[in-house]
N, C-alpha and C. Protein backbone atom coordinates (compact mmCIF):
# COMPACT_ATOMS: atom_id res chain seq x y z
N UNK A 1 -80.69 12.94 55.17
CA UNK A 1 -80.36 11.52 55.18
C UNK A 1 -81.23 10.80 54.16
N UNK A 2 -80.63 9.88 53.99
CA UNK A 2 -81.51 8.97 52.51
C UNK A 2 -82.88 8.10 52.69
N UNK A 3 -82.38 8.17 54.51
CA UNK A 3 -83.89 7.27 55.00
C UNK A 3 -84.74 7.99 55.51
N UNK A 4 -84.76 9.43 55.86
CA UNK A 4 -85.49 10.15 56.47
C UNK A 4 -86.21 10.39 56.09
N UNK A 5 -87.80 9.40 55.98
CA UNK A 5 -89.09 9.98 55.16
C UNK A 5 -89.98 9.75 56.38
N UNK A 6 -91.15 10.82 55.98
CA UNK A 6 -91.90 10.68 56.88
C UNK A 6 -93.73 9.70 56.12
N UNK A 7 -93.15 8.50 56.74
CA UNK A 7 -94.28 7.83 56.45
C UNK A 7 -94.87 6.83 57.83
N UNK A 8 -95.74 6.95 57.39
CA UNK A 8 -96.55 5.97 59.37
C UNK A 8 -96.10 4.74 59.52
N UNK A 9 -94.94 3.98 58.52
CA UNK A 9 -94.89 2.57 59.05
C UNK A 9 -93.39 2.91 59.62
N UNK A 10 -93.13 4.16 59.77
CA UNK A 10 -91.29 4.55 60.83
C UNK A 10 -91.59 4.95 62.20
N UNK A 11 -90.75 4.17 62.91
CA UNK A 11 -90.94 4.94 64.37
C UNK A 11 -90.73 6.03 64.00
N UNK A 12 -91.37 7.01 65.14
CA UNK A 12 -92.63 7.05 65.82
C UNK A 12 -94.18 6.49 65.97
N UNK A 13 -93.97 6.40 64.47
CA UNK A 13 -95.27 6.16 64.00
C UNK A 13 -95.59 4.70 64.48
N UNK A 14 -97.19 4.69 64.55
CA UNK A 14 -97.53 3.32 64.81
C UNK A 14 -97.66 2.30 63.69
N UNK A 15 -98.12 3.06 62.65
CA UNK A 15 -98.82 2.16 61.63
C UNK A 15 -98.00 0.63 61.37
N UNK A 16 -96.60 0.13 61.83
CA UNK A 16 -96.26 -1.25 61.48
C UNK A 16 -96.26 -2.01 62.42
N UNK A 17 -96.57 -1.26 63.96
CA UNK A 17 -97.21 -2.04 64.91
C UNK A 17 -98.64 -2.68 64.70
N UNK A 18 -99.40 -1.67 64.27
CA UNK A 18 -101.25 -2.10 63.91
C UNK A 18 -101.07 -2.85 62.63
N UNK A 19 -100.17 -2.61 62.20
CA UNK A 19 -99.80 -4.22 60.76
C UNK A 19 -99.69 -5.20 61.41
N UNK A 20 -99.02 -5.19 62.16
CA UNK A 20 -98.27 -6.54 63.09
C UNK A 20 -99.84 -7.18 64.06
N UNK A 21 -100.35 -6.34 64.41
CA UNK A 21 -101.66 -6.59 65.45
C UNK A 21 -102.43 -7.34 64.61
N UNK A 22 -103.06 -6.86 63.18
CA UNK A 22 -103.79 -7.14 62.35
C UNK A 22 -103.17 -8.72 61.91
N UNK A 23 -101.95 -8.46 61.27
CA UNK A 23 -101.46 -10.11 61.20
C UNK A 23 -101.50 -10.90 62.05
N UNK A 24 -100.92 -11.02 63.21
CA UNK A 24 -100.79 -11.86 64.26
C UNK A 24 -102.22 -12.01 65.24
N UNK A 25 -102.67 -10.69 65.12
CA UNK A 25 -104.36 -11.00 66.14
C UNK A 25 -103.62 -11.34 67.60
N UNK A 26 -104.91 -11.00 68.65
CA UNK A 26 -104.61 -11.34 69.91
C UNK A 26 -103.60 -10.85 70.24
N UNK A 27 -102.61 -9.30 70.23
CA UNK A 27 -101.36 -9.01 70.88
C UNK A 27 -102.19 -7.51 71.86
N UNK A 28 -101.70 -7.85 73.25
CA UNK A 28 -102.38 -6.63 73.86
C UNK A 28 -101.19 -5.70 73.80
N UNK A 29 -101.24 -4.83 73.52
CA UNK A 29 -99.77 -3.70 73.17
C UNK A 29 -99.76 -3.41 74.63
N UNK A 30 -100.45 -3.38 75.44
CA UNK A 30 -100.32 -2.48 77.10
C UNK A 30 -99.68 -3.41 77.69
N UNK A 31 -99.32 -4.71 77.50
CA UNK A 31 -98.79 -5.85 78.07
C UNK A 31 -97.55 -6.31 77.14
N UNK A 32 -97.21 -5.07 75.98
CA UNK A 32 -96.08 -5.74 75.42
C UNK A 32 -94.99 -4.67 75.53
N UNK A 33 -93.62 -4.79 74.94
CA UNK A 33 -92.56 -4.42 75.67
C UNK A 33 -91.65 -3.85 74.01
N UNK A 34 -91.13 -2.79 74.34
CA UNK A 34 -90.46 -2.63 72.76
C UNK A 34 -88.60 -1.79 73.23
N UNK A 35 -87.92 -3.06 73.25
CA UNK A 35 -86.42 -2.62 73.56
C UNK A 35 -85.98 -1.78 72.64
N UNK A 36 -84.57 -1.08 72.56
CA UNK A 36 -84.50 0.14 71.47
C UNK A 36 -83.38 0.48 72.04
N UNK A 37 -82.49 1.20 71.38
CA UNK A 37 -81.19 2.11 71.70
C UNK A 37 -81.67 3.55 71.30
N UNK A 38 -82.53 4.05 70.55
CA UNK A 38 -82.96 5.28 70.47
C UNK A 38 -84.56 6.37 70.74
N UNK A 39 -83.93 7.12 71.04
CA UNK A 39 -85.65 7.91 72.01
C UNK A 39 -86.53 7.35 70.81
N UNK A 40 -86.41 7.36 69.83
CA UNK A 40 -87.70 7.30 68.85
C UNK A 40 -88.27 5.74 68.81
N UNK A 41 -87.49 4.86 69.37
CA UNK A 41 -87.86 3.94 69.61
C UNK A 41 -88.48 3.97 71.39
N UNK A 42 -88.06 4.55 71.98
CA UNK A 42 -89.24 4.88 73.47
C UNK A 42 -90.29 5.41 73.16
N UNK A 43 -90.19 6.53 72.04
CA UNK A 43 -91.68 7.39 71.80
C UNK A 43 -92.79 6.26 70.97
N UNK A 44 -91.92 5.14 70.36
CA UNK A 44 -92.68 4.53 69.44
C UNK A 44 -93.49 3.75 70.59
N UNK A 45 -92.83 3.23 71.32
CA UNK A 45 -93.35 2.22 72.38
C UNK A 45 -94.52 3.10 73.27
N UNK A 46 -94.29 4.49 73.61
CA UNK A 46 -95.28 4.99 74.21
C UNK A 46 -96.77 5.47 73.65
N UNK A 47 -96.11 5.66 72.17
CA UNK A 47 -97.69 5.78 71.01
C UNK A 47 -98.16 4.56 70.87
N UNK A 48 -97.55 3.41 70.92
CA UNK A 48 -98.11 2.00 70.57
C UNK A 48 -98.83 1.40 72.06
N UNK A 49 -98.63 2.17 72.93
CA UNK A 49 -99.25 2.26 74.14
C UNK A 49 -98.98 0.63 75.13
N UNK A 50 -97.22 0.39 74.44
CA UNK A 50 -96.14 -0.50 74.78
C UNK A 50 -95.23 0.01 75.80
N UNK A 51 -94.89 -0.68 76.81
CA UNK A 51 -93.42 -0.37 77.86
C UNK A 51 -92.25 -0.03 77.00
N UNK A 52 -91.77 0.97 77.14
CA UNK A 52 -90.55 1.27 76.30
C UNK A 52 -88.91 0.35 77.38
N UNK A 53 -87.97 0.16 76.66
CA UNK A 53 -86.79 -0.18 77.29
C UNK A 53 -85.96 0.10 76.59
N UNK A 54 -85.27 1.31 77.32
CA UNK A 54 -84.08 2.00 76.26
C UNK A 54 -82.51 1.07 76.65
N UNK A 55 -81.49 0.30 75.87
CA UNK A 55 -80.69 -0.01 75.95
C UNK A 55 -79.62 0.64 76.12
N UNK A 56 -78.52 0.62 77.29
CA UNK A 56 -77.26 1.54 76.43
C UNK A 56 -76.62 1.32 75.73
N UNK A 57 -76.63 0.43 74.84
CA UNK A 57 -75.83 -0.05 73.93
C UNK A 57 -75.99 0.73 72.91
N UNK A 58 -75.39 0.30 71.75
CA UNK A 58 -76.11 1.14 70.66
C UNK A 58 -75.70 2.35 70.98
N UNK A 59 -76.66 3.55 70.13
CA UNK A 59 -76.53 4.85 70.45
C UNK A 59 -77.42 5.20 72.16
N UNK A 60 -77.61 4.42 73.04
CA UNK A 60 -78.29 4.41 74.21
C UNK A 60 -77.74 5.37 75.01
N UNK A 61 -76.19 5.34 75.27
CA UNK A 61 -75.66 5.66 76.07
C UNK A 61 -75.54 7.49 75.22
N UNK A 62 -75.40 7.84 74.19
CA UNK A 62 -75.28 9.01 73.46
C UNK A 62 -76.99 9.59 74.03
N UNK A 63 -78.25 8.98 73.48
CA UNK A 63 -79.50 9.08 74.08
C UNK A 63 -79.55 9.62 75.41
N UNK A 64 -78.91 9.04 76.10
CA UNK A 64 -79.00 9.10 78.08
C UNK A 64 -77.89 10.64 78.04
N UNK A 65 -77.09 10.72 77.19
CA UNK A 65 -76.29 12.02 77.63
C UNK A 65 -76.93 13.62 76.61
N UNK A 66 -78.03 12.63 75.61
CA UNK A 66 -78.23 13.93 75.49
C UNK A 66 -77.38 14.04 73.97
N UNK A 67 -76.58 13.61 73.35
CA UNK A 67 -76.21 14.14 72.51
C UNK A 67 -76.47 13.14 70.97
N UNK A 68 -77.44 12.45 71.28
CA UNK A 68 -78.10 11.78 69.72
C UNK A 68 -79.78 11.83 70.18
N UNK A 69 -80.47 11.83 69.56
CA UNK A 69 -81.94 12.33 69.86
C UNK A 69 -82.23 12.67 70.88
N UNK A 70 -83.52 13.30 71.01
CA UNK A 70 -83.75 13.66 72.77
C UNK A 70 -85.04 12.66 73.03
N UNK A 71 -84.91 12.33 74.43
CA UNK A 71 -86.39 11.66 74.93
C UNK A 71 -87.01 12.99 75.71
N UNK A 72 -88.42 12.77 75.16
CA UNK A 72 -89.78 13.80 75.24
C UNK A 72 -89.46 13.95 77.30
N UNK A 73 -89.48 15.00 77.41
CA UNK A 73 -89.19 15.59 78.87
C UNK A 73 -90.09 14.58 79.72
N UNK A 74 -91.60 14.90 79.56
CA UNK A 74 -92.60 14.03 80.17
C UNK A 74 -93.45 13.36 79.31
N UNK A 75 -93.24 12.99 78.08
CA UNK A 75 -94.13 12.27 77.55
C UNK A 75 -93.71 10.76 77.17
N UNK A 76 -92.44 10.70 76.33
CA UNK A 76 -92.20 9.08 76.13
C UNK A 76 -90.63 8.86 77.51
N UNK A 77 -90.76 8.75 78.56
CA UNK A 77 -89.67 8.47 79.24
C UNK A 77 -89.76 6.75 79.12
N UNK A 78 -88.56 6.19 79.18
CA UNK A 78 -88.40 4.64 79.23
C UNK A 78 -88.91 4.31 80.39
N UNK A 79 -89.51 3.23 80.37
CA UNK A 79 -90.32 2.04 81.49
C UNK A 79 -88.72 1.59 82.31
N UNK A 80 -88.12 1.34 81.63
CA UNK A 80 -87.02 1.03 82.33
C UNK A 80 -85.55 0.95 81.39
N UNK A 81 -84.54 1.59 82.37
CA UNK A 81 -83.63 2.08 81.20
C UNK A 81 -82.12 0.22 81.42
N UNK A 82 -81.41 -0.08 80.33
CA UNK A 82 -81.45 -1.29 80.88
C UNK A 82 -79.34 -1.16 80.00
N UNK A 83 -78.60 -2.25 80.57
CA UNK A 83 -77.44 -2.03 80.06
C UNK A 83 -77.13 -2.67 78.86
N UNK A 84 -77.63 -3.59 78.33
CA UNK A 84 -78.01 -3.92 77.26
C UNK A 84 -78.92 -5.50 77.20
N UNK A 85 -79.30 -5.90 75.53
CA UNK A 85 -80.61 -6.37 75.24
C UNK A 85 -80.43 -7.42 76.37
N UNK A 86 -79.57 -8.75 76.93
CA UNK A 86 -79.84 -9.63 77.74
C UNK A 86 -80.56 -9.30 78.84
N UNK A 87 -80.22 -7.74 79.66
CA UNK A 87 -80.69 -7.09 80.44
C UNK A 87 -81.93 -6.88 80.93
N UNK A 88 -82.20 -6.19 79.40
CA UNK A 88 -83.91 -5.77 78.98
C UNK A 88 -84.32 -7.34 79.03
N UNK A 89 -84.03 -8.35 78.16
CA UNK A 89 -85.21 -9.50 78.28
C UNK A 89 -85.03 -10.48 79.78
N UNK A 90 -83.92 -9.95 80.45
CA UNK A 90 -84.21 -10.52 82.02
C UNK A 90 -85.37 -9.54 82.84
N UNK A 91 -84.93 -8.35 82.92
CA UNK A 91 -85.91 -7.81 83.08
C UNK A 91 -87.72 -8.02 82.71
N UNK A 92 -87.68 -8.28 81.46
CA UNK A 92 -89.59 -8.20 81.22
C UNK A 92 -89.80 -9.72 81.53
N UNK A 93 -88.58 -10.50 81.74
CA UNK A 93 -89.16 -12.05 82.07
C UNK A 93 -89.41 -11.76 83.28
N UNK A 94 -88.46 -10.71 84.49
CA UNK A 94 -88.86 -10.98 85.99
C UNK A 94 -90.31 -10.37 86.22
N UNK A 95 -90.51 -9.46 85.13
CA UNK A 95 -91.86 -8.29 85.18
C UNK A 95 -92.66 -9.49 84.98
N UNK A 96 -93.10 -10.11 83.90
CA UNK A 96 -94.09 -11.05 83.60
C UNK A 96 -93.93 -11.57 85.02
N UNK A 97 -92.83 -12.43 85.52
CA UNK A 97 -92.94 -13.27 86.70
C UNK A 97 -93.74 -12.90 87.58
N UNK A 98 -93.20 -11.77 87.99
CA UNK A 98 -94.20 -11.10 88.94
C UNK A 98 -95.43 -10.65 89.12
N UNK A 99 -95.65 -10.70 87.59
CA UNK A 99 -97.04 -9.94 87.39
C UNK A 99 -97.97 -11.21 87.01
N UNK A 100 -97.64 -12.73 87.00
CA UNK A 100 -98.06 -13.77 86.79
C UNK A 100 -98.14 -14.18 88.82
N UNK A 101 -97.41 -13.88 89.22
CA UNK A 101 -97.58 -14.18 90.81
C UNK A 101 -98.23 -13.41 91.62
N UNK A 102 -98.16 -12.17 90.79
CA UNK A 102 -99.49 -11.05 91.73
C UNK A 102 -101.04 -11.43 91.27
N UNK A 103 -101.15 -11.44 89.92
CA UNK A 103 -102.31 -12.08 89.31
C UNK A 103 -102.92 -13.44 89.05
N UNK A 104 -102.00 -14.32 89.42
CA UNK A 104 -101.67 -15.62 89.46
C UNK A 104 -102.47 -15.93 88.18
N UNK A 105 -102.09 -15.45 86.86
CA UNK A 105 -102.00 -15.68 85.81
C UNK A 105 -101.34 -16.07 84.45
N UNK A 106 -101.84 -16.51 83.89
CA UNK A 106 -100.05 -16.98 83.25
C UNK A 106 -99.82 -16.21 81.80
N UNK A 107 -98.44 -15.23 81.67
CA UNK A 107 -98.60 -14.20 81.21
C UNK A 107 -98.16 -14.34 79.01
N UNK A 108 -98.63 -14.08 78.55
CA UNK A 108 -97.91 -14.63 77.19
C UNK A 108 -96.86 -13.72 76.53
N UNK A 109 -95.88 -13.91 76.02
CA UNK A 109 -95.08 -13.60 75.96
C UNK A 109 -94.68 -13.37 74.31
């Protein structure tokens, strides 16, 4: 394929997350969330030491059967697998909610 290089700023890799950290400052990756239709976008989220959320949209639903990339058996599984993106960002808003009412903190987003 024409894009298939292996350099650290492509998922898997972290290196354009720690760009992004370095620019923006103040982002805790363990408290942030990285939606995706493909495993390499779950594995990216689990090296960036981010909640992965695999969509089925997209190639998601090919992902979940197995027949477009594979997700790592036990290493990058999705935080939560979701039907598509409205899904995923209801979801990490109810997660923050909750996790702002267990900690009674207020969570940034």
């Amino acid at each position: 394929a024409d894009y298939a290089l292996d350099a650290d700023c492509r998922k898997p890799k972290t290196a354009m997350i720690v760009q992004a950290c370095k620019h923006f400052g103040n982002i805790d990756l363990n408290h942030s969330f990285v939606i995706g239709d493909k495993a390499s976008d779950i594995e990216f989220a689990h090296n960036a030491g981010c909640k992965g959320i695999l969509v089925k949209t997209g190639y998601g639903e090919r992902v979940l059967a197995g027949k477009y990339q594979f997700l790592a058996t036990q290493v990058a599984q999705p935080w939560r697998i979701c039907e598509d993106i409205q899904h995923a960002v209801d979801t990490v808003l109810a997660h923050l909610h909750s996790e702002k009412t267990v900690n009674n903190v207020s969570p940034s987003v």
